[in-house]
Every structure is written in structure tokens, then in C-alpha cells.
PDB file of N, CA and C in Angstrom:
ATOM      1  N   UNK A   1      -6.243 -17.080   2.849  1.00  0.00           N
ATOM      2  CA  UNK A   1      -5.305 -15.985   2.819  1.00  0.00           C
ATOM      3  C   UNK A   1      -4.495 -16.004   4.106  1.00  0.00           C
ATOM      4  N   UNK A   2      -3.282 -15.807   4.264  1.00  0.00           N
ATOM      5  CA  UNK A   2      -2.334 -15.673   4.997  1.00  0.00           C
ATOM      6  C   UNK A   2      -1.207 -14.423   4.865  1.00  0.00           C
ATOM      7  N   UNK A   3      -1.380 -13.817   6.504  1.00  0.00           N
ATOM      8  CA  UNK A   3      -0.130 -12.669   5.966  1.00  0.00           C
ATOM      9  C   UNK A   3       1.028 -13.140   6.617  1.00  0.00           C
ATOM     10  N   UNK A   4       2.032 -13.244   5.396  1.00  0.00           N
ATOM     11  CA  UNK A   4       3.547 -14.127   5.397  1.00  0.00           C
ATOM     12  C   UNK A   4       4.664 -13.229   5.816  1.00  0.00           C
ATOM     13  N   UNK A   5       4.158 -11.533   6.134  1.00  0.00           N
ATOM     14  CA  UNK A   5       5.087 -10.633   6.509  1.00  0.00           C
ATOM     15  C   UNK A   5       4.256  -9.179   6.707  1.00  0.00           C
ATOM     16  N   UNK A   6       5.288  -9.267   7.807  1.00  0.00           N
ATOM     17  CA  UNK A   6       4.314  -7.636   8.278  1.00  0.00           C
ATOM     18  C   UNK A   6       5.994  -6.957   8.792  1.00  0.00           C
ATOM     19  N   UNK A   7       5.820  -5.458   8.562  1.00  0.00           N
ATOM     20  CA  UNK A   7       7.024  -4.829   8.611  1.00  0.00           C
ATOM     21  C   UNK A   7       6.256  -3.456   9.003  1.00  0.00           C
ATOM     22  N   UNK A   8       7.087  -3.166  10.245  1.00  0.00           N
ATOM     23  CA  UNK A   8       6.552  -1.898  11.002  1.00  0.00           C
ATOM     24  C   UNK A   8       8.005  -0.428  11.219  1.00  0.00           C
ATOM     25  N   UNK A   9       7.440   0.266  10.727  1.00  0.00           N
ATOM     26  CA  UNK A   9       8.508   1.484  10.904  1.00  0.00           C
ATOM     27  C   UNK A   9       7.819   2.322  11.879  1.00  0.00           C
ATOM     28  N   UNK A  10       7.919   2.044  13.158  1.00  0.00           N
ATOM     29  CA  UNK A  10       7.716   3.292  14.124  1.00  0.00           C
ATOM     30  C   UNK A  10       8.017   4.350  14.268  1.00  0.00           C
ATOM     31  N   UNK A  11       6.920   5.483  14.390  1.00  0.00           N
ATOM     32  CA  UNK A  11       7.250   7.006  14.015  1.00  0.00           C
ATOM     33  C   UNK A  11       7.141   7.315  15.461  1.00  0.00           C
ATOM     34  N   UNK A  12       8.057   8.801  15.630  1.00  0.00           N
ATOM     35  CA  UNK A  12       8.110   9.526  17.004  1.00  0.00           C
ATOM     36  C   UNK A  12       7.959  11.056  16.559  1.00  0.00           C
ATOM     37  N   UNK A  13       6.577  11.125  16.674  1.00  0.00           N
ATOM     38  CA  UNK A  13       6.159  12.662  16.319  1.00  0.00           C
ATOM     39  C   UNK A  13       4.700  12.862  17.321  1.00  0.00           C
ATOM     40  N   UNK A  14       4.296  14.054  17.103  1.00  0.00           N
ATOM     41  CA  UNK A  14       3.192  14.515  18.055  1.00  0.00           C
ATOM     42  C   UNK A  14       1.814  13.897  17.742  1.00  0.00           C
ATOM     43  N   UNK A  15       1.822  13.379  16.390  1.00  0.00           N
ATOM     44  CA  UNK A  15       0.107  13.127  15.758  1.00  0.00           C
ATOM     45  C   UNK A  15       0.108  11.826  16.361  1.00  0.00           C
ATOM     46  N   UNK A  16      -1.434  11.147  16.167  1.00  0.00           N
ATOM     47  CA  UNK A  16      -1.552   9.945  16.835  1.00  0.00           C
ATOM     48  C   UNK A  16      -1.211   8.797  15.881  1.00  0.00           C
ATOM     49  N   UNK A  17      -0.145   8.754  15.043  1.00  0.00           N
ATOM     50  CA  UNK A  17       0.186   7.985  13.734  1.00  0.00           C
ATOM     51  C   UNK A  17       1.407   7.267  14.562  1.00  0.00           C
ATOM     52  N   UNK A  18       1.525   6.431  15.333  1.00  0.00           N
ATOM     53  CA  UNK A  18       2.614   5.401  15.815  1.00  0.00           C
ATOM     54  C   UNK A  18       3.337   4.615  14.980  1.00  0.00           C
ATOM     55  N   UNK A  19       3.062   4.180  13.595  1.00  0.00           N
ATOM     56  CA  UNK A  19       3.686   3.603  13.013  1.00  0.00           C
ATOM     57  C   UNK A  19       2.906   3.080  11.702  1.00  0.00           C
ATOM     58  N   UNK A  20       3.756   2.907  10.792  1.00  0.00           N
ATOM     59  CA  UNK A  20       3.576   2.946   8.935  1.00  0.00           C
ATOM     60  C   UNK A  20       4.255   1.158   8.916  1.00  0.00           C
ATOM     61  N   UNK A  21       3.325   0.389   8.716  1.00  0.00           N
ATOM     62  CA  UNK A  21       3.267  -0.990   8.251  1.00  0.00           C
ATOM     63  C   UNK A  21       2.863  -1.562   6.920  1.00  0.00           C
ATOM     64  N   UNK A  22       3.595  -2.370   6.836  1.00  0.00           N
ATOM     65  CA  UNK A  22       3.517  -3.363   5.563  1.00  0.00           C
ATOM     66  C   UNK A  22       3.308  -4.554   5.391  1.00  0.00           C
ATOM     67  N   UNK A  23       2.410  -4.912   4.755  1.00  0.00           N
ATOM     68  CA  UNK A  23       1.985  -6.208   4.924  1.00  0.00           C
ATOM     69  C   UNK A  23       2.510  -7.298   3.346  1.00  0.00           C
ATOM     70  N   UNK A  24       2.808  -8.262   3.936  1.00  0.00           N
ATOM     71  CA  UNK A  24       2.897  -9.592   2.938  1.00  0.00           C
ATOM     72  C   UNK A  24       1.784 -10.402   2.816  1.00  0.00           C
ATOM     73  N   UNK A  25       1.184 -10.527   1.503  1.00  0.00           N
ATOM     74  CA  UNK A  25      -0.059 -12.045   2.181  1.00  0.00           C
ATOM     75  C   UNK A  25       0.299 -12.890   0.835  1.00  0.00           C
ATOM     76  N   UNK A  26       0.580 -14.320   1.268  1.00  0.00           N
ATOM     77  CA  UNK A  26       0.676 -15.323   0.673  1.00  0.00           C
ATOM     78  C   UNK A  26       1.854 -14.721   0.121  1.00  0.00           C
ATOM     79  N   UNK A  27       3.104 -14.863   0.713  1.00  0.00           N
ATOM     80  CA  UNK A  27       4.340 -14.353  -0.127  1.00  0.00           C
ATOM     81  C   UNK A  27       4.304 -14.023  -1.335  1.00  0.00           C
ATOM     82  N   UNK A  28       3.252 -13.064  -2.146  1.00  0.00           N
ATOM     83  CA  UNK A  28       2.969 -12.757  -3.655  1.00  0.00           C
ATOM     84  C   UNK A  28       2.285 -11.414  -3.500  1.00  0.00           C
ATOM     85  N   UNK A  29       2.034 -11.181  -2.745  1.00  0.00           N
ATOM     86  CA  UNK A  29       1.003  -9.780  -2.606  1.00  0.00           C
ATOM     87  C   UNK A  29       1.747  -8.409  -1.682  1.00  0.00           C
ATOM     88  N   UNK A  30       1.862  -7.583  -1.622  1.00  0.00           N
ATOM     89  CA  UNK A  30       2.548  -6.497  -0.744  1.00  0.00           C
ATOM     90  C   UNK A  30       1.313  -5.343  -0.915  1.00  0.00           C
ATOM     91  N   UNK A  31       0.983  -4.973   0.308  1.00  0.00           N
ATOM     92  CA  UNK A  31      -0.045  -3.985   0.802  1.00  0.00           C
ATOM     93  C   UNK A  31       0.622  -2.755   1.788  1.00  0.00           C
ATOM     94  N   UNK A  32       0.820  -1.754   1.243  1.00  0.00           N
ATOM     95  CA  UNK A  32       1.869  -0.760   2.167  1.00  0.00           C
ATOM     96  C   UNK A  32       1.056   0.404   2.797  1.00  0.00           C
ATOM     97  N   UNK A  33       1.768   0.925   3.548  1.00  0.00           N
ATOM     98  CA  UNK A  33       1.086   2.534   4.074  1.00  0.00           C
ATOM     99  C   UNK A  33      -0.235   2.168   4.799  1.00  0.00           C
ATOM    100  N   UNK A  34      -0.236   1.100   5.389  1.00  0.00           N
ATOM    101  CA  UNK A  34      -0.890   1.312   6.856  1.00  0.00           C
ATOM    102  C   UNK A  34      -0.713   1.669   8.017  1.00  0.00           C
ATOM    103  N   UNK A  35      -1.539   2.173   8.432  1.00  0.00           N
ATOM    104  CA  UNK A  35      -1.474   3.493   9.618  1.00  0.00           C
ATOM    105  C   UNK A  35      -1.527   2.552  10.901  1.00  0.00           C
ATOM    106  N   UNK A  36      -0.752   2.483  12.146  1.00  0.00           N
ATOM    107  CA  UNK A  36      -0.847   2.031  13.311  1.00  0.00           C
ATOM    108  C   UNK A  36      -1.384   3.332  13.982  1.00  0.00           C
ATOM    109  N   UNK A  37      -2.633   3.422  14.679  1.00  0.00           N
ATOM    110  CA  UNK A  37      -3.059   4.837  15.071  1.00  0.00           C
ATOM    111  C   UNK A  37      -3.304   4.704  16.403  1.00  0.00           C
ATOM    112  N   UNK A  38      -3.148   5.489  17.226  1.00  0.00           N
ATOM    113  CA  UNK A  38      -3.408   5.644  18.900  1.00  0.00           C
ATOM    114  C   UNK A  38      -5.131   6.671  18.793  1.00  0.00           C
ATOM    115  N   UNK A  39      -6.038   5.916  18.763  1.00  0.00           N
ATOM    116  CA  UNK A  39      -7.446   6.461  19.125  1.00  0.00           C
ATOM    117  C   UNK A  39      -7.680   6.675  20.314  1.00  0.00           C
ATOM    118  N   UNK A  40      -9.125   7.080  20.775  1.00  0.00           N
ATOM    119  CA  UNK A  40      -9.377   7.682  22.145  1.00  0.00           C
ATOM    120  C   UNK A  40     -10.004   6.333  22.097  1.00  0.00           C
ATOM    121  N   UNK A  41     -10.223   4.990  21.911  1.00  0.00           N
ATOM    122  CA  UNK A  41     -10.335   4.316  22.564  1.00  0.00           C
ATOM    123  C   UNK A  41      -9.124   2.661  21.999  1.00  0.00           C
ATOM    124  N   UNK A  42      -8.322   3.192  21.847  1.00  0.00           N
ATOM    125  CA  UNK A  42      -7.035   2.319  21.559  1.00  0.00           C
ATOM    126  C   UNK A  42      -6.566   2.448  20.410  1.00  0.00           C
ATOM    127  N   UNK A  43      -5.441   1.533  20.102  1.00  0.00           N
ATOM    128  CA  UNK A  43      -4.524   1.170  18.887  1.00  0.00           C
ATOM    129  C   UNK A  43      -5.652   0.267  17.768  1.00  0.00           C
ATOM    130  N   UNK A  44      -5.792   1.383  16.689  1.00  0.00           N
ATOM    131  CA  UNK A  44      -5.844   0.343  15.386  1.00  0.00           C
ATOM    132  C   UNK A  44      -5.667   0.629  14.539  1.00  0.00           C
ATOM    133  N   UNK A  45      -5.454   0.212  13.230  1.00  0.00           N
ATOM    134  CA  UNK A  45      -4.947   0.094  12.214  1.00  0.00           C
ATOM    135  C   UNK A  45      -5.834   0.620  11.002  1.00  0.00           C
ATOM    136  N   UNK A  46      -5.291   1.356  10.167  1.00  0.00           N
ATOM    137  CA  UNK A  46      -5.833   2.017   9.235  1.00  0.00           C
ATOM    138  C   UNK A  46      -5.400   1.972   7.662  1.00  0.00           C
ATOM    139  N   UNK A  47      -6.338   1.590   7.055  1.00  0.00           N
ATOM    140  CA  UNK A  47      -5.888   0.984   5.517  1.00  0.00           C
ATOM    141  C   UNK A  47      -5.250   2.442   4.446  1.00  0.00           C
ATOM    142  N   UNK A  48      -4.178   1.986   3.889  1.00  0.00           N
ATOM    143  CA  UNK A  48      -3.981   2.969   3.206  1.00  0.00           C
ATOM    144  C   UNK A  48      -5.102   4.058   2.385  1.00  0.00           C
ATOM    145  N   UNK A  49      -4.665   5.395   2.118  1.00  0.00           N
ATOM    146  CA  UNK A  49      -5.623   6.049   1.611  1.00  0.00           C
ATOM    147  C   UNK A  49      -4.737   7.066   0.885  1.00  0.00           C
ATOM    148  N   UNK A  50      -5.537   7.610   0.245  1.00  0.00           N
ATOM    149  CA  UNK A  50      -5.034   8.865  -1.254  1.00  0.00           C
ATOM    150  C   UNK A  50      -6.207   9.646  -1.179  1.00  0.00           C
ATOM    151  N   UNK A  51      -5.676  10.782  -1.782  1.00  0.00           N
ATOM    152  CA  UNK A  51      -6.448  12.206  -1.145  1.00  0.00           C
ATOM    153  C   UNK A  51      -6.780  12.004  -2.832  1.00  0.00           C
ATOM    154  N   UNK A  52      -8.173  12.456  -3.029  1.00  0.00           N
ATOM    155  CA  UNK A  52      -8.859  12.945  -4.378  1.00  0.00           C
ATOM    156  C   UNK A  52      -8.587  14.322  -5.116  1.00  0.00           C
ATOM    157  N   UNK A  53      -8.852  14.718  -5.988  1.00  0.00           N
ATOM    158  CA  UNK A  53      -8.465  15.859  -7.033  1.00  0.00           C
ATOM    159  C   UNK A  53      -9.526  16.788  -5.515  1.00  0.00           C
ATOM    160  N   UNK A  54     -10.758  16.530  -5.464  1.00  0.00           N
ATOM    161  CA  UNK A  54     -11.307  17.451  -4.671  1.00  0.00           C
ATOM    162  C   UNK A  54     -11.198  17.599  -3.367  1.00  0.00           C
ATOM    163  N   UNK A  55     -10.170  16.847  -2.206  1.00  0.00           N
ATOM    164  CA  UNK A  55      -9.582  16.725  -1.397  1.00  0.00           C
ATOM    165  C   UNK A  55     -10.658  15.970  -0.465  1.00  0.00           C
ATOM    166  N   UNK A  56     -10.812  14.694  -1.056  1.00  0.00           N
ATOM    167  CA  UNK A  56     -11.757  13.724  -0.135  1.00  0.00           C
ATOM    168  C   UNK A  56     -10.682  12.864   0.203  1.00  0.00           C
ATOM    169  N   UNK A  57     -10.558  11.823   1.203  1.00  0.00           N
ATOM    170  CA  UNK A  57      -9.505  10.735   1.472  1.00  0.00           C
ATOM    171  C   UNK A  57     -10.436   9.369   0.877  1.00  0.00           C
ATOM    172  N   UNK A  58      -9.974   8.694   0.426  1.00  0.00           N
ATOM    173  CA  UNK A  58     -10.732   7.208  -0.159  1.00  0.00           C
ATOM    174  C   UNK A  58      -9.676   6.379   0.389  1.00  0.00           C
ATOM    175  N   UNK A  59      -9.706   4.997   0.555  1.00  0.00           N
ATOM    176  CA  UNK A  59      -9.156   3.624   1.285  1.00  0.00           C
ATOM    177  C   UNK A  59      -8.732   3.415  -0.814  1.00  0.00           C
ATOM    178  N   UNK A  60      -6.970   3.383  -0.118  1.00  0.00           N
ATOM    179  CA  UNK A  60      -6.508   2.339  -1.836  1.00  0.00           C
ATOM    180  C   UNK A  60      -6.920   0.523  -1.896  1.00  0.00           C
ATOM    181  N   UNK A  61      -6.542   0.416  -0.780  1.00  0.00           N
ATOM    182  CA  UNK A  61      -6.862  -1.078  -0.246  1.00  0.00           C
ATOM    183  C   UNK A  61      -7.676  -1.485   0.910  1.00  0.00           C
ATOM    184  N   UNK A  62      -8.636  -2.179   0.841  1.00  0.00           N
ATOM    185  CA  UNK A  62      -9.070  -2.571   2.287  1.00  0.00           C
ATOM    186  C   UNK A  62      -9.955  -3.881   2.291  1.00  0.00           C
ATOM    187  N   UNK A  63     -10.233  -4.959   3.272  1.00  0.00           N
ATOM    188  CA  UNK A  63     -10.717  -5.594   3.482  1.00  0.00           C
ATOM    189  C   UNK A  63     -11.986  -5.629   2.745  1.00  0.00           C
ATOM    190  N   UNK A  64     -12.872  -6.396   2.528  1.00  0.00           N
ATOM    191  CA  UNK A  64     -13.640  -6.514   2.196  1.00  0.00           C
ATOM    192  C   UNK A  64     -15.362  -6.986   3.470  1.00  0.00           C
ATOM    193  N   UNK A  65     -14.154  -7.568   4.009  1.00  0.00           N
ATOM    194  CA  UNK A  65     -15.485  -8.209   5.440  1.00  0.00           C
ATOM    195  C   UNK A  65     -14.671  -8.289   6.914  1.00  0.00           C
ATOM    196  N   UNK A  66     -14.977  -7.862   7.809  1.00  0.00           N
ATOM    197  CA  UNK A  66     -14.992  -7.756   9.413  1.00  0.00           C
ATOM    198  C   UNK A  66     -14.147  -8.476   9.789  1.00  0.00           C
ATOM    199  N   UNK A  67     -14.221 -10.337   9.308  1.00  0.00           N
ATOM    200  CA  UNK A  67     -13.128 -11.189   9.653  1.00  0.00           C
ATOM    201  C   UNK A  67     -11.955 -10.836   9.468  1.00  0.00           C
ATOM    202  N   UNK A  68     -11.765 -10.435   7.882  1.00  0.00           N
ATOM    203  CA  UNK A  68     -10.507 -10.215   7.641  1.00  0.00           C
ATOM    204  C   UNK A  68      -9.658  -8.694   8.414  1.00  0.00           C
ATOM    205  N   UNK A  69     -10.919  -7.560   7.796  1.00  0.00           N
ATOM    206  CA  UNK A  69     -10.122  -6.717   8.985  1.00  0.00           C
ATOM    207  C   UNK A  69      -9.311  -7.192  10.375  1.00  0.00           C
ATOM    208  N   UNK A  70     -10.191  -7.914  11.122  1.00  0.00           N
ATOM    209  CA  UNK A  70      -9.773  -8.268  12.717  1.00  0.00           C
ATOM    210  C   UNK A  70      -8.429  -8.998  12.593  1.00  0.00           C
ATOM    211  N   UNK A  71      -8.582  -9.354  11.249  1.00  0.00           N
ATOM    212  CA  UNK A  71      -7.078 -10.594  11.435  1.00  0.00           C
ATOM    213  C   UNK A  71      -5.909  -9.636  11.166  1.00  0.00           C
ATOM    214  N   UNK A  72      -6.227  -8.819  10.300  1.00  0.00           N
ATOM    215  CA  UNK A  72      -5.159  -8.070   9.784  1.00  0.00           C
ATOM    216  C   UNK A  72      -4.543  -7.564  10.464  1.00  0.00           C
ATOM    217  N   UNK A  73      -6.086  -6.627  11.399  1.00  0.00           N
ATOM    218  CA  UNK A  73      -5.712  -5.818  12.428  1.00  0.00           C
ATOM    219  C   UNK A  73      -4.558  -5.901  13.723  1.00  0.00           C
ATOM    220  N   UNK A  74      -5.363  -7.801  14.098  1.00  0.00           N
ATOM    221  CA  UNK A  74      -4.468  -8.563  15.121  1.00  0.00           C
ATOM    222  C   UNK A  74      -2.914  -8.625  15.156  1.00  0.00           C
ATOM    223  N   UNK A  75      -2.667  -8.895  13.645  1.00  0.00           N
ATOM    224  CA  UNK A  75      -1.334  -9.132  13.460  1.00  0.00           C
ATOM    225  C   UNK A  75      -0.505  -7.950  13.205  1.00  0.00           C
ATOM    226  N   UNK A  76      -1.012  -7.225  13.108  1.00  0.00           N
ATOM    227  CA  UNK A  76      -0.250  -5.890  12.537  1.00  0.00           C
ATOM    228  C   UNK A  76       0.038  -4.953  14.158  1.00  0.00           C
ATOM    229  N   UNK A  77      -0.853  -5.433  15.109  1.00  0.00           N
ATOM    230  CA  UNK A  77      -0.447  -4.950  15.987  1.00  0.00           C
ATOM    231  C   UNK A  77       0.588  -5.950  16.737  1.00  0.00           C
ATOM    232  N   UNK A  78       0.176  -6.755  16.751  1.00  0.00           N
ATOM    233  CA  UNK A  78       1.305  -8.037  17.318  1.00  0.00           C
ATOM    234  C   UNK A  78       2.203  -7.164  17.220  1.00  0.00           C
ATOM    235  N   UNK A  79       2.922  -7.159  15.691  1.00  0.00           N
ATOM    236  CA  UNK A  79       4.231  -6.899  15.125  1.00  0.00           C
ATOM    237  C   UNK A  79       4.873  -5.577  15.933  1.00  0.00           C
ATOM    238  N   UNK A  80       3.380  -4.883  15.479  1.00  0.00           N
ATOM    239  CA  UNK A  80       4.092  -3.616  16.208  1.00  0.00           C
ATOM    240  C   UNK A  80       4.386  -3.099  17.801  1.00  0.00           C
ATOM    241  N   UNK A  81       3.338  -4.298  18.540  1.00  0.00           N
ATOM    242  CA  UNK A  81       3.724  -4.548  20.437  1.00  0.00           C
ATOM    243  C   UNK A  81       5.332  -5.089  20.264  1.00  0.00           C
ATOM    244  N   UNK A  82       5.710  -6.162  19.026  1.00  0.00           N
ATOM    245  CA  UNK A  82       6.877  -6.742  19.466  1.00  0.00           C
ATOM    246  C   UNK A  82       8.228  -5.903  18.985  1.00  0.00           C
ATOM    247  N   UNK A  83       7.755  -4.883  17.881  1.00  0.00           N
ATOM    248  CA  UNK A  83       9.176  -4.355  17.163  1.00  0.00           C
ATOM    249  C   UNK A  83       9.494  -3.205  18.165  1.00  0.00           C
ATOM    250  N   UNK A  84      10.617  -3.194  17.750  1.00  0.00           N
ATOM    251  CA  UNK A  84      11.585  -1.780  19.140  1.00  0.00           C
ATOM    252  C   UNK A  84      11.137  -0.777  18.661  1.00  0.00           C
TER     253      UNK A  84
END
């Protein structure tokens, strides 16, 4: 697996939500509405999620194993250290 595009829209508001990314993998796949988040112990990235009928949050998409998180993670911040 390879991600062939990552696209970052940086937000300027008070919450710790820095920016809403999109990912490409293997130019065939599009994964949207990931969270670039400022934590109390750094920047990471948060897989999309949807609120339930009973107002629980669940992950729409997410990794399956640790490796892949870290890679995802890596690159998605890249993008977003390098975009204005």
C-alpha cells in the first residue's frame, strides 16, 4: 500500500483541530476527514469518525495494525509541516 496523495486544508479556530486531510492510496482509494490534532503531548492524526443514533463517536476508517497507522500518520503530517 502506498499513499499517492495527501491534501491538507488548515483550519484557524480555537479547538485543537489544525487541519482536515485527505488521503490517496494507490491512486484508486480516497480516505477523507482526518483530523490533524494538537494534543498535550503533540501533533497527531485522527481517523475519520460519525457520531451514532445514541451519540457514541465510532472510527469510519482506520488502520488495521500500528505499522500502518505510523506511516499514515508520518505522512500526513509531513504534508501538513510543508503546506502554508
Amino acid at each position: 500500500m502506498k499513499i499517492t496523495d495527501v491534501r491538507i486544508r488548515k483550519i484557524e479556530s480555537q479547538s485543537a483541530v489544525r487541519a482536515i486531510a485527505s488521503i490517496t492510496i494507490d491512486n484508486c482509494f480516497v480516505v477523507k476527514e482526518l483530523k490533524v490534532i494538537e494534543g498535550s503531548n503533540g501533533m497527531f492524526v485522527a481517523m475519520p469518525r460519525r457520531s451514532t443514533p445514541n451519540g457514541d463517536m465510532v472510527d469510519v476508517a482506520h488502520p488495521l495494525d500500528s505499522e500502518t497507522r505510523a506511516m499514515i500518520e508520518e505522512i500526513v503530517l509531513k504534508a501538513y509541516n510543508e503546506a502554508e
